[in-house]
N, C-alpha and C. Protein backbone atom coordinates (compact mmCIF):
# COMPACT_ATOMS: atom_id res chain seq x y z
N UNK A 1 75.67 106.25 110.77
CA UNK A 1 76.39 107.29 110.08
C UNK A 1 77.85 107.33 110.48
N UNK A 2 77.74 106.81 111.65
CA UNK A 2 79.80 106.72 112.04
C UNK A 2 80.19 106.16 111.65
N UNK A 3 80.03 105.26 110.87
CA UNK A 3 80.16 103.76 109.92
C UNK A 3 81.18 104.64 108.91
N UNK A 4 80.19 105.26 108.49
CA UNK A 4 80.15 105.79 106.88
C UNK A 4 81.78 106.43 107.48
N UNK A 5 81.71 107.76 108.03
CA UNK A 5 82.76 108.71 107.94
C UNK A 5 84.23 107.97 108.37
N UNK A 6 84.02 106.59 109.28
CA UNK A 6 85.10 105.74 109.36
C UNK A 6 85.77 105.04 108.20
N UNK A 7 84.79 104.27 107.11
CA UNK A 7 84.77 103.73 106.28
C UNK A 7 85.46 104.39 105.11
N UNK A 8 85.25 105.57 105.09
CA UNK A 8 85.95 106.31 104.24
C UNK A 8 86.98 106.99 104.39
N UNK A 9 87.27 106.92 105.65
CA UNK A 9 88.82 107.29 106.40
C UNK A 9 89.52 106.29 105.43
N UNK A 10 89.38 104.96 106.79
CA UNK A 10 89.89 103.31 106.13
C UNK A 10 90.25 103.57 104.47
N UNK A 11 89.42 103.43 103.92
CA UNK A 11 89.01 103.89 102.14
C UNK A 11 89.89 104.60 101.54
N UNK A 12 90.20 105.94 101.53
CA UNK A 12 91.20 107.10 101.33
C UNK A 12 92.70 106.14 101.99
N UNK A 13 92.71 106.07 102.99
CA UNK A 13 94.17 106.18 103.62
C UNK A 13 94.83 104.48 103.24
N UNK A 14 94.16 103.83 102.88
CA UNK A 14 94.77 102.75 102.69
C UNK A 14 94.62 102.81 101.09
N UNK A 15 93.64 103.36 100.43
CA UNK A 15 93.52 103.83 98.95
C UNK A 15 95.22 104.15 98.72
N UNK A 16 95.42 105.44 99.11
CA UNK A 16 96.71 106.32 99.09
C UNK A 16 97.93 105.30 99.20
N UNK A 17 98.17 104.93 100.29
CA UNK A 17 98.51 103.92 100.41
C UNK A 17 99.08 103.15 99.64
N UNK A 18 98.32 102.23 99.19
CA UNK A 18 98.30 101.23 97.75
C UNK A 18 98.63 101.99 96.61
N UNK A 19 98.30 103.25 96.38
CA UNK A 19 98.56 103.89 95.23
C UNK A 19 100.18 104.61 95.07
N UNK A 20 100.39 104.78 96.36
CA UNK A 20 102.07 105.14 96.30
C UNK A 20 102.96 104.14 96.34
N UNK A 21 102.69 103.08 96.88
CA UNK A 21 103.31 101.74 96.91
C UNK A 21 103.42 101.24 94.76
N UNK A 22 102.65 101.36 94.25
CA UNK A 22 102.86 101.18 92.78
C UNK A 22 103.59 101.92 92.29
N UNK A 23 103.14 103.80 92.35
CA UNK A 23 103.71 104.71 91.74
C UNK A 23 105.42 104.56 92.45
N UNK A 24 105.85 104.17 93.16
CA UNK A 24 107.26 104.28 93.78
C UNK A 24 107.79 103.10 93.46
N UNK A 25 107.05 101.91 93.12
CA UNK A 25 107.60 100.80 92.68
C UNK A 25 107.86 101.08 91.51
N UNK A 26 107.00 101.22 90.65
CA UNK A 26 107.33 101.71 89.41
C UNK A 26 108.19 102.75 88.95
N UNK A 27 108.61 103.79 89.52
CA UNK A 27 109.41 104.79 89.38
C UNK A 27 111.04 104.16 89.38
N UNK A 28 111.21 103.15 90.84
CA UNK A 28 112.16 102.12 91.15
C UNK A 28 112.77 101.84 90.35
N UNK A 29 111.62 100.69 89.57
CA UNK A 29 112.30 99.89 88.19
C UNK A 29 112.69 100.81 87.12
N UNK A 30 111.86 102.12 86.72
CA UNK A 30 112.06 102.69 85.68
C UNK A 30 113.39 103.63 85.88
N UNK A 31 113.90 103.84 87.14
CA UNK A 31 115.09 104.63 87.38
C UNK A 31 116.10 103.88 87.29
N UNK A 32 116.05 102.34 87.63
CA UNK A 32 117.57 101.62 87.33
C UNK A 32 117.25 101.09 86.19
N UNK A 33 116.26 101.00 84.94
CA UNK A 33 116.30 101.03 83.61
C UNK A 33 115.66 99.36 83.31
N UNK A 34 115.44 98.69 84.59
CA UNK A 34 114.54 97.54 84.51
C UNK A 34 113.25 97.74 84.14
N UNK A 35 112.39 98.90 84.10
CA UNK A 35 110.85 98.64 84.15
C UNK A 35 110.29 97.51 83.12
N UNK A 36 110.92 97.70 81.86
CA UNK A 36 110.29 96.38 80.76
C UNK A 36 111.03 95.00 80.90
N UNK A 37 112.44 95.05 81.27
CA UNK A 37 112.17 93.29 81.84
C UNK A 37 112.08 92.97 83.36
N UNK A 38 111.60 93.64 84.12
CA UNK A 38 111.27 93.30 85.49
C UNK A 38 110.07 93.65 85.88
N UNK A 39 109.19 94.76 84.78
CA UNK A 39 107.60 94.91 85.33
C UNK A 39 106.85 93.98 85.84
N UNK A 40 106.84 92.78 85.71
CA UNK A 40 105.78 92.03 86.46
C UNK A 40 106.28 91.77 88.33
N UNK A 41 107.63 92.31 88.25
CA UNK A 41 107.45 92.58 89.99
C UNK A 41 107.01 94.08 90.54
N UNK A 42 106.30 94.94 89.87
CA UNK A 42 105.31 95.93 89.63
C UNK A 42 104.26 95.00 90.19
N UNK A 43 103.57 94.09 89.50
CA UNK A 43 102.40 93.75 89.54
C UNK A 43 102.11 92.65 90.78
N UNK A 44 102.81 92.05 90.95
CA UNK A 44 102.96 91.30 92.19
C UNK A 44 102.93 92.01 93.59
N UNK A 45 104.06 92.71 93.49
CA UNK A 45 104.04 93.78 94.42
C UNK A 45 102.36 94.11 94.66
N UNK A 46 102.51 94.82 93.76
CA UNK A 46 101.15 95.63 94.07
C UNK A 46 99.69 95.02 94.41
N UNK A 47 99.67 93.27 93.73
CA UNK A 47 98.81 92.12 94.41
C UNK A 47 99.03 92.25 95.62
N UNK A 48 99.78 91.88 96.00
CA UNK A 48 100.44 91.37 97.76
C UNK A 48 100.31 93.00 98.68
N UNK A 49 100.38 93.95 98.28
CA UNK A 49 100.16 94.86 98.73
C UNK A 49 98.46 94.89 98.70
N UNK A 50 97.66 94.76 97.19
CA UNK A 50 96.76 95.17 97.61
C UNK A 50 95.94 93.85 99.25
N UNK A 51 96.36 92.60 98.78
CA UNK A 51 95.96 91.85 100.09
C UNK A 51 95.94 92.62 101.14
N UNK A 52 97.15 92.73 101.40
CA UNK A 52 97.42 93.01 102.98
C UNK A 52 96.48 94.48 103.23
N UNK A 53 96.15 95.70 102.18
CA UNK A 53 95.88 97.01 102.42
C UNK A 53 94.47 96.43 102.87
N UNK A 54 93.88 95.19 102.03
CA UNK A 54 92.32 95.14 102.40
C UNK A 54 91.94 94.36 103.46
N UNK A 55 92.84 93.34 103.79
CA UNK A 55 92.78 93.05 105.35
C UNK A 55 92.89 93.54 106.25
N UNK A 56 94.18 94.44 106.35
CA UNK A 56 93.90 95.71 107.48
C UNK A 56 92.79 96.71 107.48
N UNK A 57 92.51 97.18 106.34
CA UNK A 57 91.15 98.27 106.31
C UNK A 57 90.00 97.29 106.68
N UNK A 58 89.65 95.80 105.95
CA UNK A 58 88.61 95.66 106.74
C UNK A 58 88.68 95.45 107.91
N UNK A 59 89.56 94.99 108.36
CA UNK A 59 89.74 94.28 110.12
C UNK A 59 89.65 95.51 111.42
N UNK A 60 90.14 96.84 110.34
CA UNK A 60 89.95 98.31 111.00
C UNK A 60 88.55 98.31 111.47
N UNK A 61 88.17 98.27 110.04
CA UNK A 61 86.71 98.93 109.93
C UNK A 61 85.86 97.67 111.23
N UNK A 62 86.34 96.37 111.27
CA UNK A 62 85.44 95.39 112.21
C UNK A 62 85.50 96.18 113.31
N UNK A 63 87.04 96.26 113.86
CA UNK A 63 87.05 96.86 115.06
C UNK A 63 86.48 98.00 115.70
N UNK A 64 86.53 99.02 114.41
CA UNK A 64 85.64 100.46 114.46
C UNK A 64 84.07 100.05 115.16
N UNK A 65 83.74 98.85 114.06
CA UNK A 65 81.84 98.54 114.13
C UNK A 65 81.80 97.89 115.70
N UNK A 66 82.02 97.46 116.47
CA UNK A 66 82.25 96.93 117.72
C UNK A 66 82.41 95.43 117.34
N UNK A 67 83.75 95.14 116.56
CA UNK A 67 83.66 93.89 116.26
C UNK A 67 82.92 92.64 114.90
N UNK A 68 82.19 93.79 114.77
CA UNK A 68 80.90 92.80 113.31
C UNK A 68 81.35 93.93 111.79
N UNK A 69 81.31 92.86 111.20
CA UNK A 69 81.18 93.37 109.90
C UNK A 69 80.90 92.39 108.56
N UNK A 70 79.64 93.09 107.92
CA UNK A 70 79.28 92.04 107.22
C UNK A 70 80.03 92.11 105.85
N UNK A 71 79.50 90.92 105.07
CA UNK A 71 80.46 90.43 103.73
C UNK A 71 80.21 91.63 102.37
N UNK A 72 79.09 92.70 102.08
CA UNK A 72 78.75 93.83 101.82
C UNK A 72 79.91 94.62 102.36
N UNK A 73 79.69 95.03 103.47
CA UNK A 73 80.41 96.24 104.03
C UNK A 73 82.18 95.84 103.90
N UNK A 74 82.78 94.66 103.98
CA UNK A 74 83.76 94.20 103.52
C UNK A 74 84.39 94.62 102.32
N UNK A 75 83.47 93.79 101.51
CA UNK A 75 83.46 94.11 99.90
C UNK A 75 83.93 95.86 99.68
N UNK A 76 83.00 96.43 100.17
CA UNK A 76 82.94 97.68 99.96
C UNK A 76 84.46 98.42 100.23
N UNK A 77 84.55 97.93 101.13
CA UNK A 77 86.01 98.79 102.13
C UNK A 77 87.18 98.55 100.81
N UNK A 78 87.25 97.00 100.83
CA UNK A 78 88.36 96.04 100.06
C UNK A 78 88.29 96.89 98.47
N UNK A 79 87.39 97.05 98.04
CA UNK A 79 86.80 97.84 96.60
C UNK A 79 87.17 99.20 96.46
N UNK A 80 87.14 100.00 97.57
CA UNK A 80 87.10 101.56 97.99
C UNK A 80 88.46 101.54 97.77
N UNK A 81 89.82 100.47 98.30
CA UNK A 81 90.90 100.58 98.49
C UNK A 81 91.21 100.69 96.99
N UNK A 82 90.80 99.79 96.21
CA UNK A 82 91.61 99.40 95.03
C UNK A 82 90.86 100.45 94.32
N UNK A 83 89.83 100.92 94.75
CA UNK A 83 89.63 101.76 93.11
C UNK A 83 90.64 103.30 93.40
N UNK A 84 90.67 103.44 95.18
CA UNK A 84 91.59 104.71 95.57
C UNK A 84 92.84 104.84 94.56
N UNK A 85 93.67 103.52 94.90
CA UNK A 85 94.96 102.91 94.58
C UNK A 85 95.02 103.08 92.86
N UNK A 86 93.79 102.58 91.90
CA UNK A 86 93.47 102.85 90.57
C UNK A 86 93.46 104.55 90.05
N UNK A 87 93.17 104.93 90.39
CA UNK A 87 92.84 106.87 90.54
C UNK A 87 94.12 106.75 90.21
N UNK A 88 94.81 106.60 91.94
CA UNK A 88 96.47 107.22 91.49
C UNK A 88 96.92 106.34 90.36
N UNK A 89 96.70 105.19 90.14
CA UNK A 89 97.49 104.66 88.87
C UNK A 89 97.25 105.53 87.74
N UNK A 90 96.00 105.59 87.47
CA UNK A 90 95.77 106.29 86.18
C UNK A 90 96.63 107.49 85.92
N UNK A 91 96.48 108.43 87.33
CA UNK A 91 96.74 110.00 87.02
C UNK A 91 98.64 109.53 86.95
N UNK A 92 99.15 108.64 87.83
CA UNK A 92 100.59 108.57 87.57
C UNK A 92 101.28 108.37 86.05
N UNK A 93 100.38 107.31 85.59
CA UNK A 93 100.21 106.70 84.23
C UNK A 93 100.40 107.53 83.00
N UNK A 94 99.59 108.38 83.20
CA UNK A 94 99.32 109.65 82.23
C UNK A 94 100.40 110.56 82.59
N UNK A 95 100.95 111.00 83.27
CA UNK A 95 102.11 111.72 83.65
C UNK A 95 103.24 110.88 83.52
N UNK A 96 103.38 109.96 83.46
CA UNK A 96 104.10 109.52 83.14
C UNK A 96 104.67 109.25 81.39
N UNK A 97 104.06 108.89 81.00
CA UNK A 97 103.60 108.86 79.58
C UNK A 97 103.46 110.29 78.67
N UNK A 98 103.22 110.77 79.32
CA UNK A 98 103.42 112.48 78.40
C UNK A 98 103.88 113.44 79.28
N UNK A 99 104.66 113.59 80.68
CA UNK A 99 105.45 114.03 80.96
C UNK A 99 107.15 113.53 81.37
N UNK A 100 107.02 112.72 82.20
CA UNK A 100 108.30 111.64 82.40
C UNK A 100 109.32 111.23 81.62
N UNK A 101 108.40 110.35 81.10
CA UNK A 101 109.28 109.39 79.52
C UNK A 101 107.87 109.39 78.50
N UNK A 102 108.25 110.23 77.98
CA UNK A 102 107.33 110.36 76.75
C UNK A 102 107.61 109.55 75.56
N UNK A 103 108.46 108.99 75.51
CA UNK A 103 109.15 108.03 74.80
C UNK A 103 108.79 106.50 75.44
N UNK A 104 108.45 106.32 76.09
CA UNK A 104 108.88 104.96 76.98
C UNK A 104 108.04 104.56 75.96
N UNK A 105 107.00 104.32 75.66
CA UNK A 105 105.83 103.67 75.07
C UNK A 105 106.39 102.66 73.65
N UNK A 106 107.27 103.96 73.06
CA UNK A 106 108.11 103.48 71.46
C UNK A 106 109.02 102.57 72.10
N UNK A 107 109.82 102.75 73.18
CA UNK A 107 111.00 101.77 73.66
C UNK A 107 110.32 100.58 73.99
N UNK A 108 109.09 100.46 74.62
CA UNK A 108 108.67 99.31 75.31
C UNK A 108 108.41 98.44 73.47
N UNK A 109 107.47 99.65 72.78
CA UNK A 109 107.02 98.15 71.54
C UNK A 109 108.12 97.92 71.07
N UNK A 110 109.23 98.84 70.68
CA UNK A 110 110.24 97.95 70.29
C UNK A 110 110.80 96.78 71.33
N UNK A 111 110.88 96.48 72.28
CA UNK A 111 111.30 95.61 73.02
C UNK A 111 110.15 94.29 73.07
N UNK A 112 109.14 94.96 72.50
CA UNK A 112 107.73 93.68 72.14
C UNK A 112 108.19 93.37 70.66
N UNK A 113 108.21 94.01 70.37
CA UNK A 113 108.41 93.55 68.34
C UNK A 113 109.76 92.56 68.38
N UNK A 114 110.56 92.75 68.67
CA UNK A 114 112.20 91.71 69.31
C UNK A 114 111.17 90.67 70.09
N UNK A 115 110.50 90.42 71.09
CA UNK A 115 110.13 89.37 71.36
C UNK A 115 109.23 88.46 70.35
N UNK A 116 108.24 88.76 69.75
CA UNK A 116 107.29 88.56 68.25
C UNK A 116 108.40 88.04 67.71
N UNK A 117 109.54 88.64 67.37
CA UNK A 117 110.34 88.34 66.16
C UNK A 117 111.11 87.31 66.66
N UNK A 118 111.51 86.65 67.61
CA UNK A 118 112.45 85.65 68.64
C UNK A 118 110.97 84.52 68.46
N UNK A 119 110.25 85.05 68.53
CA UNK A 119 108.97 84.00 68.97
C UNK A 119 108.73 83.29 67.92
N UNK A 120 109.18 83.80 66.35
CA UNK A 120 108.51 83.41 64.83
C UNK A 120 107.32 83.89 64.38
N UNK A 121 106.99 85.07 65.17
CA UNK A 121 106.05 86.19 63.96
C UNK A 121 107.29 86.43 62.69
N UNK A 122 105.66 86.44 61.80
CA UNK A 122 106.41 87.02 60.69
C UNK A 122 106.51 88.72 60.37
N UNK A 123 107.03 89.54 59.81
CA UNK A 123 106.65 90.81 59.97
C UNK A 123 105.47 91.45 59.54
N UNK A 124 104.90 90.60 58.51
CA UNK A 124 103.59 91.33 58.31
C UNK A 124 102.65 90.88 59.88
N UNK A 125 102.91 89.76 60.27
CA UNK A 125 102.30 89.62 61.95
C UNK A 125 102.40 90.89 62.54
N UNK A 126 103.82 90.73 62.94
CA UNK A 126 104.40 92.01 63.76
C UNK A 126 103.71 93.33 63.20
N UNK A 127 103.65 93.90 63.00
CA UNK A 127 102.72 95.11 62.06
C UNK A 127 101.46 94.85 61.91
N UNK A 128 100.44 94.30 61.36
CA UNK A 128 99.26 93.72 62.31
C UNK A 128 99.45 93.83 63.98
N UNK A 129 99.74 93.35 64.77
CA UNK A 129 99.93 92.73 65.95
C UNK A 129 100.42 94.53 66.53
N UNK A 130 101.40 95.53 66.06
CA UNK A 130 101.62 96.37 66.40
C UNK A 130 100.55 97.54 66.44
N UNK A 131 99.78 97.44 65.27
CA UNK A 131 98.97 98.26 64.57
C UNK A 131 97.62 98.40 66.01
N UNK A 132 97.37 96.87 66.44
CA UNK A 132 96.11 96.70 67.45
C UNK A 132 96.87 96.83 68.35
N UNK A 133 97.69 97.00 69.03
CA UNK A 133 98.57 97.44 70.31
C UNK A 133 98.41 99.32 70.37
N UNK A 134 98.62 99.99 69.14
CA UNK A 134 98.59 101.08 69.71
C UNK A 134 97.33 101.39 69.78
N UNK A 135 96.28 100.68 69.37
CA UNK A 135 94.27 101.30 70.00
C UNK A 135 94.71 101.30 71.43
N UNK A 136 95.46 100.18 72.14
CA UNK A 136 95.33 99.94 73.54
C UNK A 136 96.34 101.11 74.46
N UNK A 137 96.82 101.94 73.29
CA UNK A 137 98.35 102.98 74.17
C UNK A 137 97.70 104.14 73.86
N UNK A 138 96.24 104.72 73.85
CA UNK A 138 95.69 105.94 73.85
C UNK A 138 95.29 106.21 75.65
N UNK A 139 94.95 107.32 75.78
CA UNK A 139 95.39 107.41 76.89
C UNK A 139 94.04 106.95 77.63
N UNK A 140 93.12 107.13 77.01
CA UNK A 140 91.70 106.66 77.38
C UNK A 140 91.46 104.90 77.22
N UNK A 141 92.06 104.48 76.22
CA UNK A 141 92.11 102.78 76.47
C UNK A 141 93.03 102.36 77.79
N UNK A 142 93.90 103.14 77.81
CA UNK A 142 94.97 102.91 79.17
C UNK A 142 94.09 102.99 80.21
N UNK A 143 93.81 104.19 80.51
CA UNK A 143 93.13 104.77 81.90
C UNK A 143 91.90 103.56 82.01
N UNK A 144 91.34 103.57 81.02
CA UNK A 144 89.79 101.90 81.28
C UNK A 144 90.48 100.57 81.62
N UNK A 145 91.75 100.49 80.92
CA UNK A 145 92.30 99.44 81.20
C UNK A 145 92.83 99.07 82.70
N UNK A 146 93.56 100.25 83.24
CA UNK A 146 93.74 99.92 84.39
C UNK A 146 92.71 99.91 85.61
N UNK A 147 91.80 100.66 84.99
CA UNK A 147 90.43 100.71 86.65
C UNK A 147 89.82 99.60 85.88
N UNK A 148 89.85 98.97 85.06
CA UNK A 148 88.60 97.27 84.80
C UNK A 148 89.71 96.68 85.13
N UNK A 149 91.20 96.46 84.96
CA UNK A 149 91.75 95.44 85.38
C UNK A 149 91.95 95.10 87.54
N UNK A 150 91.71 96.44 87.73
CA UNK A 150 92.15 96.96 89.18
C UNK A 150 90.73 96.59 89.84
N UNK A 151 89.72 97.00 88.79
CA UNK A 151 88.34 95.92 89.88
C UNK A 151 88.14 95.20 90.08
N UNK A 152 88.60 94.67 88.65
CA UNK A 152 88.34 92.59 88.90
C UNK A 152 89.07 92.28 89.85
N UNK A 153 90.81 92.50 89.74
CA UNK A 153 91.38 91.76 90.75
C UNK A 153 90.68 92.47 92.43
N UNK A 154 90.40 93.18 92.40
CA UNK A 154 90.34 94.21 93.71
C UNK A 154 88.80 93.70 94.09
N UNK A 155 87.75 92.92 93.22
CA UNK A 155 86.13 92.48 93.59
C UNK A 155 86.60 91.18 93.91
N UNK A 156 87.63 90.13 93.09
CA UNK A 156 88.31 89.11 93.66
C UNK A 156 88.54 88.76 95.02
N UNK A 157 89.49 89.83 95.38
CA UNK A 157 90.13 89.78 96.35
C UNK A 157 89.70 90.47 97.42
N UNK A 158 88.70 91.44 97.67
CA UNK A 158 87.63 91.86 98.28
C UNK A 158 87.13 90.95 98.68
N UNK A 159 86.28 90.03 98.02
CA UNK A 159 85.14 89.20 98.18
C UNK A 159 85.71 87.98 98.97
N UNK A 160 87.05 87.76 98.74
CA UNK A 160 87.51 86.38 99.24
C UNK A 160 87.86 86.75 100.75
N UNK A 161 88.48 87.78 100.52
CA UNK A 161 89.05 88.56 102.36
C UNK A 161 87.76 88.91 103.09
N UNK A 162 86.60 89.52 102.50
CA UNK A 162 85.23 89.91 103.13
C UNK A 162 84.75 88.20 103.63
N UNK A 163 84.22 87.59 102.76
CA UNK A 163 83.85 86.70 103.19
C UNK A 163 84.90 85.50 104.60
N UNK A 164 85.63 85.87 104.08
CA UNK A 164 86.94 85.20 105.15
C UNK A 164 86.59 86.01 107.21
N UNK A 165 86.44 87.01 106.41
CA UNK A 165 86.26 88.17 107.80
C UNK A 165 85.45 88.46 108.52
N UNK A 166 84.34 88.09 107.48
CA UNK A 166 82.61 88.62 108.39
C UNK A 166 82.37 88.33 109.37
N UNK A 167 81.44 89.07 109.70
CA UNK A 167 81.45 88.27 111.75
C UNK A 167 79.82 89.59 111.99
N UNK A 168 79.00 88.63 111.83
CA UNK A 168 77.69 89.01 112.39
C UNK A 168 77.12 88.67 113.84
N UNK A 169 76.17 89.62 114.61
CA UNK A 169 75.98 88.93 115.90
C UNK A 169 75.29 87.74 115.83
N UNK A 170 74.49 87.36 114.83
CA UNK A 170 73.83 86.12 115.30
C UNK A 170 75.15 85.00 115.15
N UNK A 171 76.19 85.51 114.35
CA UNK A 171 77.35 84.11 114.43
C UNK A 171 77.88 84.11 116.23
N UNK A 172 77.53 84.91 117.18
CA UNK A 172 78.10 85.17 117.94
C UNK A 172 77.27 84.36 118.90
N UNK A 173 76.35 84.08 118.73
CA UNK A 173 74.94 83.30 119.64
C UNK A 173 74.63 82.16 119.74
């Protein structure tokens, strides 16, 4: 049971963590007026952050267990972080979007429709192509979008750092 109430320390505080590290990155870009041509150092960031948040929480959590921790309990920690870190994305997301810049959404497709149109869509493309973009800018396709995109990478990268980390007593014998 001390497992547990540690585990979810680890969990929360490196969750938080990861989740202010995005929301402040993102705020960053969107205050010096980069967020749409520099967002993908948003996303990098927040890769390389989530690494490092789940190596330290699990390597915590080893040290907590007297040293052992299996590729399960890994998983778990590494998973706990990113879905923490997802929460705050969502709730930032949504505040952002209908309180912040309630507008940003129209600025960003226009800055997609200029790329389509540079690319050789034609406009009936572009309009098609716009039309299935806004199913994905409701606030409920958003919010699914970011916790399924935030598990995969976060069960990924869990699984590769867990398994990297484990340390059972019979490996010890």
């Amino acid at each position: 049971m001390e497992n547990q109430a540690n585990s979810k320390n680890i969990i929360i505080n490196f969750g938080l963590y990861l989740g202010l590290i995005g929301v402040i990155m993102h705020l960053a870009l969107w205050a010096s007026g980069q967020l749409i041509e520099l967002n993908w150092i948003n996303s990098v960031v927040w890769i390389l952050a989530l690494i490092a948040f789940s190596i330290i929480g699990i390597k915590n959590f080893r040290e907590a267990s007297g040293g052992f921790i299996s590729w399960g309990q890994g998983l778990k920690i590494g998973m706990g972080i990113t879905m923490v870190a997802a929460v705050i994305t969502v709730i930032y997301t949504l505040l952002f979007i209908n309180v912040i810049d309630p507008g940003f959404q129209q600025v960003a497709m226009e800055a997609q429709k200029q790329i389509w149109l540079d690319g050789g869509m034609t406009e009936e493309q572009i309009e098609a192509s716009v039309t299935i973009a806004k199913n994905f800018q409701t606030p409920a396709m958003a919010s699914a979008l970011i916790l399924g995109f935030s598990g995969f990478i976060g069960f990924i990268v869990s699984a590769i750092i867990a398994a990297i980390m484990k340390k059972s007593e019979e490996e010890t014998y």
